[in-house]
N, C-alpha and C. Protein backbone atom coordinates (compact mmCIF):
# COMPACT_ATOMS: atom_id res chain seq x y z
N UNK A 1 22.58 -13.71 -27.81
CA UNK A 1 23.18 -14.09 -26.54
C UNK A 1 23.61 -12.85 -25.77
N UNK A 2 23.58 -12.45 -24.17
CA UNK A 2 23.68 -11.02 -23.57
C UNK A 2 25.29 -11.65 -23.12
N UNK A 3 25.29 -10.99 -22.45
CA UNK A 3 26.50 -10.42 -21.82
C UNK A 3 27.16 -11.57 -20.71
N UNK A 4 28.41 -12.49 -20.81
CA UNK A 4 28.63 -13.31 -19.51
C UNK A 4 29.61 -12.92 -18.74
N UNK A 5 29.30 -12.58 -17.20
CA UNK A 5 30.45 -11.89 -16.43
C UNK A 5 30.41 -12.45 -15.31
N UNK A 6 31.89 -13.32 -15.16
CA UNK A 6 32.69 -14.16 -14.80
C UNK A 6 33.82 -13.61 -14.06
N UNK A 7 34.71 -14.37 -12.39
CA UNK A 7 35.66 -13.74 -12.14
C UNK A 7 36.75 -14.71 -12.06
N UNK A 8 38.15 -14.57 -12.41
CA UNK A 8 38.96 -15.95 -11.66
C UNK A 8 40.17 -15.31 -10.99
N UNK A 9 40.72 -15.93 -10.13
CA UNK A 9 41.79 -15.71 -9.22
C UNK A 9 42.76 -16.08 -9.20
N UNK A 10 43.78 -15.78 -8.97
CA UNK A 10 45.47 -16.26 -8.79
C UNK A 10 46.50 -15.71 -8.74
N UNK A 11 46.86 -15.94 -7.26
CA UNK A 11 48.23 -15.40 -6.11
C UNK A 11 47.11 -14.57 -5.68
N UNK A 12 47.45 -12.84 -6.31
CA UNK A 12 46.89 -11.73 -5.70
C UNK A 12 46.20 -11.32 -6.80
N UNK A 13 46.15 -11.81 -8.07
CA UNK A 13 45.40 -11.29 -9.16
C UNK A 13 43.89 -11.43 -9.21
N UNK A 14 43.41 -10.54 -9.90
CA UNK A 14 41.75 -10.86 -9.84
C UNK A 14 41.51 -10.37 -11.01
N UNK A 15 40.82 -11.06 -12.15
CA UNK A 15 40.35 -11.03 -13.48
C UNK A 15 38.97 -11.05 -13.41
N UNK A 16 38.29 -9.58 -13.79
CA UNK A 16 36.66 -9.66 -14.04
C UNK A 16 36.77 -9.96 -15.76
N UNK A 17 35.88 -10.53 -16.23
CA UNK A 17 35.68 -10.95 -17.82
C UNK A 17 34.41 -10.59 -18.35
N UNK A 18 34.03 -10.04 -19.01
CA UNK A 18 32.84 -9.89 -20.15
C UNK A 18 32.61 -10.58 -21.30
N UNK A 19 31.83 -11.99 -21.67
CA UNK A 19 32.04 -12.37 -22.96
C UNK A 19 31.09 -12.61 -23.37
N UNK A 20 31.12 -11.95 -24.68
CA UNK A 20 29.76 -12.03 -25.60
C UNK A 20 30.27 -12.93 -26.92
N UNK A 21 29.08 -13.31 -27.77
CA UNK A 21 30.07 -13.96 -29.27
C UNK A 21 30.13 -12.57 -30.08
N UNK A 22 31.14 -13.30 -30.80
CA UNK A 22 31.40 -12.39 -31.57
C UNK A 22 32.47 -12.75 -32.46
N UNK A 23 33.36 -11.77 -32.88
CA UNK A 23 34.82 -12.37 -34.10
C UNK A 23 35.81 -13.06 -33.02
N UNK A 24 35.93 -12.56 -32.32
CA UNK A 24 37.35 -13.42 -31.36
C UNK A 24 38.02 -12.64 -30.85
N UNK A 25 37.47 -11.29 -30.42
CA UNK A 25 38.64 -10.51 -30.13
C UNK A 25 38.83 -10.20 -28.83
N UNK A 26 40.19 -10.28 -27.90
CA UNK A 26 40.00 -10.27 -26.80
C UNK A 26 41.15 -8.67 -26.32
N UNK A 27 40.45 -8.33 -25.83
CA UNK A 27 40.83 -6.97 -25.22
C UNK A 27 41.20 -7.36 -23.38
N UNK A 28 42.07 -6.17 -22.55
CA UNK A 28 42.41 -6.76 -21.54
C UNK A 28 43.07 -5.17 -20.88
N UNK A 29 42.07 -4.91 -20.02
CA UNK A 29 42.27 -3.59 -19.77
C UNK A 29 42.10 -2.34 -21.11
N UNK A 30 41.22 -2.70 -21.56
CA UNK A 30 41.34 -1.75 -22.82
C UNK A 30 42.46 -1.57 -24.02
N UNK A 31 43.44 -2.97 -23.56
CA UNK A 31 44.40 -3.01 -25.16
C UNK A 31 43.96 -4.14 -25.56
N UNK A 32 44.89 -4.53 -26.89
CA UNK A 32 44.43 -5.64 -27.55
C UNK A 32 45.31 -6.50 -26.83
N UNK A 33 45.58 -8.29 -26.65
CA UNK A 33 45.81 -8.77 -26.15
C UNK A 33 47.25 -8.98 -26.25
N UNK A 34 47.70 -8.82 -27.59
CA UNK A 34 48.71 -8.86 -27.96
C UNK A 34 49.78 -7.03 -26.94
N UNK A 35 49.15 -6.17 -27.20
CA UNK A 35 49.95 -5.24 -26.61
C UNK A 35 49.79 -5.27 -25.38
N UNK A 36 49.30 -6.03 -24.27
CA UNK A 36 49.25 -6.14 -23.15
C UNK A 36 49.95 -7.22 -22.61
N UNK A 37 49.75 -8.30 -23.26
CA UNK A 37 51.04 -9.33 -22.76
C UNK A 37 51.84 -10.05 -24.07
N UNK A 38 52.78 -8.75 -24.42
CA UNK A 38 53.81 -9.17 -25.56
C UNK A 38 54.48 -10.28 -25.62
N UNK A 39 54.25 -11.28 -24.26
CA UNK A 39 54.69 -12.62 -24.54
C UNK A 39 53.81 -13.52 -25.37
N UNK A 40 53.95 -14.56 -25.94
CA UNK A 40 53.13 -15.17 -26.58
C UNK A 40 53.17 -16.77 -25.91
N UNK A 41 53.87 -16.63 -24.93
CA UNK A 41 53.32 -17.60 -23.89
C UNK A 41 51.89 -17.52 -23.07
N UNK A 42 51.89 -16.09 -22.43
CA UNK A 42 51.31 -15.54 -21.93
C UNK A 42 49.67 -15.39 -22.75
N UNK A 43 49.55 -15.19 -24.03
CA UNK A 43 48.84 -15.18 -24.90
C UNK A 43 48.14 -16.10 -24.92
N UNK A 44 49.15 -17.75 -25.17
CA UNK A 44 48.54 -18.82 -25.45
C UNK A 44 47.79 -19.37 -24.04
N UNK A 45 48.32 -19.07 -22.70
CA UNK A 45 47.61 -19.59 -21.87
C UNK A 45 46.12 -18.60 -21.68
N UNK A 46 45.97 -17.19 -21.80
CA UNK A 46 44.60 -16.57 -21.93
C UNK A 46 43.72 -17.57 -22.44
N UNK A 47 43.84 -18.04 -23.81
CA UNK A 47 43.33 -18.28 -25.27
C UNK A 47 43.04 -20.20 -24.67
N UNK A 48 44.19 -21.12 -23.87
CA UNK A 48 43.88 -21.96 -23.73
C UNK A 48 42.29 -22.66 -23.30
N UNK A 49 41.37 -22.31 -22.92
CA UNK A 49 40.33 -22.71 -22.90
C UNK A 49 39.69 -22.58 -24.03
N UNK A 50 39.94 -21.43 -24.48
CA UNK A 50 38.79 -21.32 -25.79
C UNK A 50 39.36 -22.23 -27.68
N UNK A 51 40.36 -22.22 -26.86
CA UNK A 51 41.55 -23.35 -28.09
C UNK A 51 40.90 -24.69 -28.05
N UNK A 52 40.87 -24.93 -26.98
CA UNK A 52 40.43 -26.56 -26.16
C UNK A 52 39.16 -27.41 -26.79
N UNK A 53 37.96 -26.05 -26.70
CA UNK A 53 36.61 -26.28 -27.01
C UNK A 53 36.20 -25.84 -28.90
N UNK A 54 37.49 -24.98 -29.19
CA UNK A 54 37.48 -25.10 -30.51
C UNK A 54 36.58 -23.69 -30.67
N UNK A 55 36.30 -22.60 -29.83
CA UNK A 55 35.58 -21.33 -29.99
C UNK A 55 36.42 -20.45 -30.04
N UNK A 56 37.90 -20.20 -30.78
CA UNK A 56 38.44 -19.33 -30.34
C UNK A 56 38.00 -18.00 -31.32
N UNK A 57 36.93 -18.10 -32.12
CA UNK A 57 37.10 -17.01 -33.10
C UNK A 57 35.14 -16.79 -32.91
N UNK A 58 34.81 -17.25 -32.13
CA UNK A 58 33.31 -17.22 -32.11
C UNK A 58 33.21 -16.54 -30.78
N UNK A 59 33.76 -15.87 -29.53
CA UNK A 59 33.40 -14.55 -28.72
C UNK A 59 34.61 -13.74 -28.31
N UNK A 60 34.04 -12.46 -28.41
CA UNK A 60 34.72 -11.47 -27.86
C UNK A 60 34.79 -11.56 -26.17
N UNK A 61 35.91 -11.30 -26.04
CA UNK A 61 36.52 -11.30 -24.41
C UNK A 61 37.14 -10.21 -23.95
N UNK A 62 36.23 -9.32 -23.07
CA UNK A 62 36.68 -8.43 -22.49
C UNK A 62 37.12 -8.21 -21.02
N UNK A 63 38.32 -7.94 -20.51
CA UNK A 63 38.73 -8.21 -19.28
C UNK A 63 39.34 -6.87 -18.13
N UNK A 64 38.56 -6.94 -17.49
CA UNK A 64 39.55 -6.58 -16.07
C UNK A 64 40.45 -6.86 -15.14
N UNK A 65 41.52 -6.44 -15.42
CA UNK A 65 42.65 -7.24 -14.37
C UNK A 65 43.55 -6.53 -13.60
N UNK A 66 43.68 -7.01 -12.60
CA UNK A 66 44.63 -6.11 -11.65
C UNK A 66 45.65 -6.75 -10.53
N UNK A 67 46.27 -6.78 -10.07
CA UNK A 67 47.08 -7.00 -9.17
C UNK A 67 48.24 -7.98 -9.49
N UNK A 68 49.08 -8.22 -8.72
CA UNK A 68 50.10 -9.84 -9.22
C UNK A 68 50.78 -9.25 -10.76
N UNK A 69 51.59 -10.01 -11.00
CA UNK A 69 52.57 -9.60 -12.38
C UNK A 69 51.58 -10.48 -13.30
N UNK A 70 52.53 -10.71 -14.58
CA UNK A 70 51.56 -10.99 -15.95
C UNK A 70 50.88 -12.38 -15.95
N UNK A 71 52.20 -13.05 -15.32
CA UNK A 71 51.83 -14.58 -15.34
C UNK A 71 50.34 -14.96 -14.54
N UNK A 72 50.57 -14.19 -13.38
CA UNK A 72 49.23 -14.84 -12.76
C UNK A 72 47.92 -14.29 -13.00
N UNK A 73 48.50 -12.48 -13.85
CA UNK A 73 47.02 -12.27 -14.56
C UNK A 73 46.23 -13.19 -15.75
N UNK A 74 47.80 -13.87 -16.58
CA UNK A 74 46.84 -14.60 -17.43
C UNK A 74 46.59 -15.83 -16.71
N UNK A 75 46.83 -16.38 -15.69
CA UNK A 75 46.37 -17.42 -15.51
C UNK A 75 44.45 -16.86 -14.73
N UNK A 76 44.60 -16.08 -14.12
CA UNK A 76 43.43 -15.63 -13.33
C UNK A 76 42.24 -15.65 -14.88
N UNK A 77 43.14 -14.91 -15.82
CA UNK A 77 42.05 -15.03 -17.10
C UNK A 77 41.31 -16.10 -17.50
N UNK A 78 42.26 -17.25 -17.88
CA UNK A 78 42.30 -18.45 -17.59
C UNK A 78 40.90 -19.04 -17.33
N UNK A 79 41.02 -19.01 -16.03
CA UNK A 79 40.48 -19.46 -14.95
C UNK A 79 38.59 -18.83 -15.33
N UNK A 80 38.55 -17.54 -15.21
CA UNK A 80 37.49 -16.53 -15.78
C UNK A 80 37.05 -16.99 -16.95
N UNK A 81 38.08 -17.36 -17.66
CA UNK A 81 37.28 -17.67 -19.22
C UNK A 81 36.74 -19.38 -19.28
N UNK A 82 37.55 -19.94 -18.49
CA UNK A 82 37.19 -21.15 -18.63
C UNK A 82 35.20 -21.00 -17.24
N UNK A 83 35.17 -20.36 -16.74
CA UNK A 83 34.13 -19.95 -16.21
C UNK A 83 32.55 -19.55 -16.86
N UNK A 84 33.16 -19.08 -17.71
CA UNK A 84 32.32 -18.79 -18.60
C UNK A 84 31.79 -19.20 -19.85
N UNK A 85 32.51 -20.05 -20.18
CA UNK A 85 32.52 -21.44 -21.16
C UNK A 85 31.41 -22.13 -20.18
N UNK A 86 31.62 -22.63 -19.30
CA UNK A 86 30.79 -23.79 -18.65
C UNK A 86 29.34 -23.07 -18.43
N UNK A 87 29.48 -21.50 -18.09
CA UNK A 87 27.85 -21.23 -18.09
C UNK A 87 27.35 -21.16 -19.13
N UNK A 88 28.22 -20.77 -20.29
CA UNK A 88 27.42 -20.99 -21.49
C UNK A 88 26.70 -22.06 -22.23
N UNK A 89 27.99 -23.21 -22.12
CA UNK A 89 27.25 -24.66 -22.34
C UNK A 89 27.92 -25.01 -21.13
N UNK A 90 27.30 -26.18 -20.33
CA UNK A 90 27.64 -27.11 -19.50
C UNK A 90 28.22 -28.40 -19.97
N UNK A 91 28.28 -28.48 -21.18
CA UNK A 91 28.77 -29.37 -21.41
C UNK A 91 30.61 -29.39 -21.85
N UNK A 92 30.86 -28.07 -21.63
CA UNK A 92 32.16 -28.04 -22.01
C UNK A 92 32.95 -28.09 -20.57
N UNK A 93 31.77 -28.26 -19.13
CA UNK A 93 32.85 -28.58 -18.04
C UNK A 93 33.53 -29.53 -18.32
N UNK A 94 33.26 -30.99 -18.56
CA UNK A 94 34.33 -32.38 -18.42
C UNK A 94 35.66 -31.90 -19.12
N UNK A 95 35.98 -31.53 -20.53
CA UNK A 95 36.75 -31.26 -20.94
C UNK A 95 37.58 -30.05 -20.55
N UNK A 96 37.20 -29.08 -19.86
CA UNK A 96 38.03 -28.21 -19.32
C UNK A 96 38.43 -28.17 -17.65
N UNK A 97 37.37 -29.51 -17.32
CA UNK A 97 38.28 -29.37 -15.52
C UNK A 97 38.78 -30.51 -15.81
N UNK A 98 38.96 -31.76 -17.21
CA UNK A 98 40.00 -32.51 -17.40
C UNK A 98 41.64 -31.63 -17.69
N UNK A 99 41.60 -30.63 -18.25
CA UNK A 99 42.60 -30.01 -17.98
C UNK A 99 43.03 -29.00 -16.79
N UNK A 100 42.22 -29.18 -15.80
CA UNK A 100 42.26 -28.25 -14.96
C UNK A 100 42.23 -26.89 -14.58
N UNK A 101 41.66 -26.63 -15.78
CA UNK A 101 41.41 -24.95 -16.25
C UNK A 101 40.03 -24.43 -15.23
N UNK A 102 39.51 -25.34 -14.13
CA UNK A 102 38.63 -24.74 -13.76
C UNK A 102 38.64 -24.75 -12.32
N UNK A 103 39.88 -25.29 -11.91
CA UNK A 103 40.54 -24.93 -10.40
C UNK A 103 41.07 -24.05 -9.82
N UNK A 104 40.72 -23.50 -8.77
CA UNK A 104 41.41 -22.09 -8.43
C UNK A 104 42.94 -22.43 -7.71
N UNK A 105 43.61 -22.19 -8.56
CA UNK A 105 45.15 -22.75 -7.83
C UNK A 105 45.35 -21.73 -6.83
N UNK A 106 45.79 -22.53 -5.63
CA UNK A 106 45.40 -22.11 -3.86
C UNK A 106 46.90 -21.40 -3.32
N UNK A 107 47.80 -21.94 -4.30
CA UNK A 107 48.98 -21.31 -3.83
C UNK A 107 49.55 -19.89 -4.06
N UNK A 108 49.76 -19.40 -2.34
CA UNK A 108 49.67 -17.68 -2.52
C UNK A 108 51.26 -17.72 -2.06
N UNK A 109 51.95 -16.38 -1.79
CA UNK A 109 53.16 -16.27 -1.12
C UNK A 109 53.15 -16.02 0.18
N UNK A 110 53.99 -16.58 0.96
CA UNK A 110 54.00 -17.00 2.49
C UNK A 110 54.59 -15.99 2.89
N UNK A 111 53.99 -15.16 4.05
CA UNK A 111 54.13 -13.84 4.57
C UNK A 111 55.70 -14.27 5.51
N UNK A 112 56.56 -13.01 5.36
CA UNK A 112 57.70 -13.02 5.87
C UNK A 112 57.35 -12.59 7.65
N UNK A 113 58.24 -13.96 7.83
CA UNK A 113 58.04 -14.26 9.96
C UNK A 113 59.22 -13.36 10.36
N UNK A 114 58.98 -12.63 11.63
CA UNK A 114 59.62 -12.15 12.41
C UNK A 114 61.37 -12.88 12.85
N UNK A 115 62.54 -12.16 12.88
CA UNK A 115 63.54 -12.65 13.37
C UNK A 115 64.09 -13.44 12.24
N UNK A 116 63.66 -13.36 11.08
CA UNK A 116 63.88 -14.25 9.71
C UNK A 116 64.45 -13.21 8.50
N UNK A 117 64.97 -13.70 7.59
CA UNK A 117 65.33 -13.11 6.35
C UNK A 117 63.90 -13.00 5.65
N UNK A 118 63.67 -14.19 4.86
CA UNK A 118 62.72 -14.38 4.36
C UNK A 118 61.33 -15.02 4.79
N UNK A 119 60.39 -15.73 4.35
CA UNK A 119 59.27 -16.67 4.82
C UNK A 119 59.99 -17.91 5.72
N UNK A 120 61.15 -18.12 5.34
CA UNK A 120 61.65 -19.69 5.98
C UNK A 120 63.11 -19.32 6.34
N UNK A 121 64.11 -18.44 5.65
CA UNK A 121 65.40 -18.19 5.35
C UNK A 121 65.50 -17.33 6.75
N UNK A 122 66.72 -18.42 7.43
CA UNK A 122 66.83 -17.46 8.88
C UNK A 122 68.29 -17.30 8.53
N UNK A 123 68.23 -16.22 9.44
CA UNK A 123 69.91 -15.36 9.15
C UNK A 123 71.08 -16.52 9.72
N UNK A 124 72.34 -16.27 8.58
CA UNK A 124 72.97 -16.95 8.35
C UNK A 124 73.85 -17.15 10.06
N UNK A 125 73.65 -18.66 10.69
CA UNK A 125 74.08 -19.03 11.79
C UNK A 125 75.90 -19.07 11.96
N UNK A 126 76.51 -18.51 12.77
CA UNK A 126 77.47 -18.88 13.28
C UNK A 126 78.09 -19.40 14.69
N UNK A 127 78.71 -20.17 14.80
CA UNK A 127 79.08 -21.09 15.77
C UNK A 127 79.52 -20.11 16.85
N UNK A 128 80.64 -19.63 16.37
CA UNK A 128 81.65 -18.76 16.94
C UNK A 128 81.99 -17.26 16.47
């Protein structure tokens, strides 16, 4: 089997992926997965697609990621890996856009408006 390269998105993050089979090992910027996102929340959502379909020890996953904090890199992974599952077999779409692992979640952060504190938060009104 060659080489599958896949991208997924979320907020500002962008995850390129490389996956071949192999033992299971997933690298992510050139560390192991574990020293890159020492949460093991963070871990389990990478890994959630390949948990799902029951391949978690049958390909190596190699990733590029950049932008946005951790959470939305692993979700962008996510997203990439569950991408690449479906080109490999097609038959593992139903079960992974039943969990929704194969939607690009649309929600970004709302640019801060003029004459405002924040995106919505206007400076605190007084009467008098």
């Amino acid at each position: 089997m060659d080489i599958i390269n896949t991208i997924g998105r979320r907020k500002t993050s962008v995850a390129r992926i490389y996956m071949k089979s192999g033992s299971g090992a997933v690298t992510v910027n050139n560390k192991d997965i574990a020293a890159y996102f020492p949460s093991e929340i963070l871990q389990t959502i990478v890994k959630q697609p390949l948990t799902l379909i029951e391949e978690v020890s049958n390909y190596d996953v190699s990733v590029n990621v950049g932008g946005g904090g951790p959470k939305g890199q692993a979700e962008a992974i996510r997203l990439a890996v569950s991408r690449a599952l479906v080109k490999i077999n097609e038959e593992h779409r139903s079960p992974l856009k039943k969990e929704g692992f194969l939607t690009r979640d649309p929600r970004m952060v709302e640019r801060k408006k003029y004459g405002r504190r924040k995106a919505r938060r206007a400076f605190q009104f007084s009467k008098r």
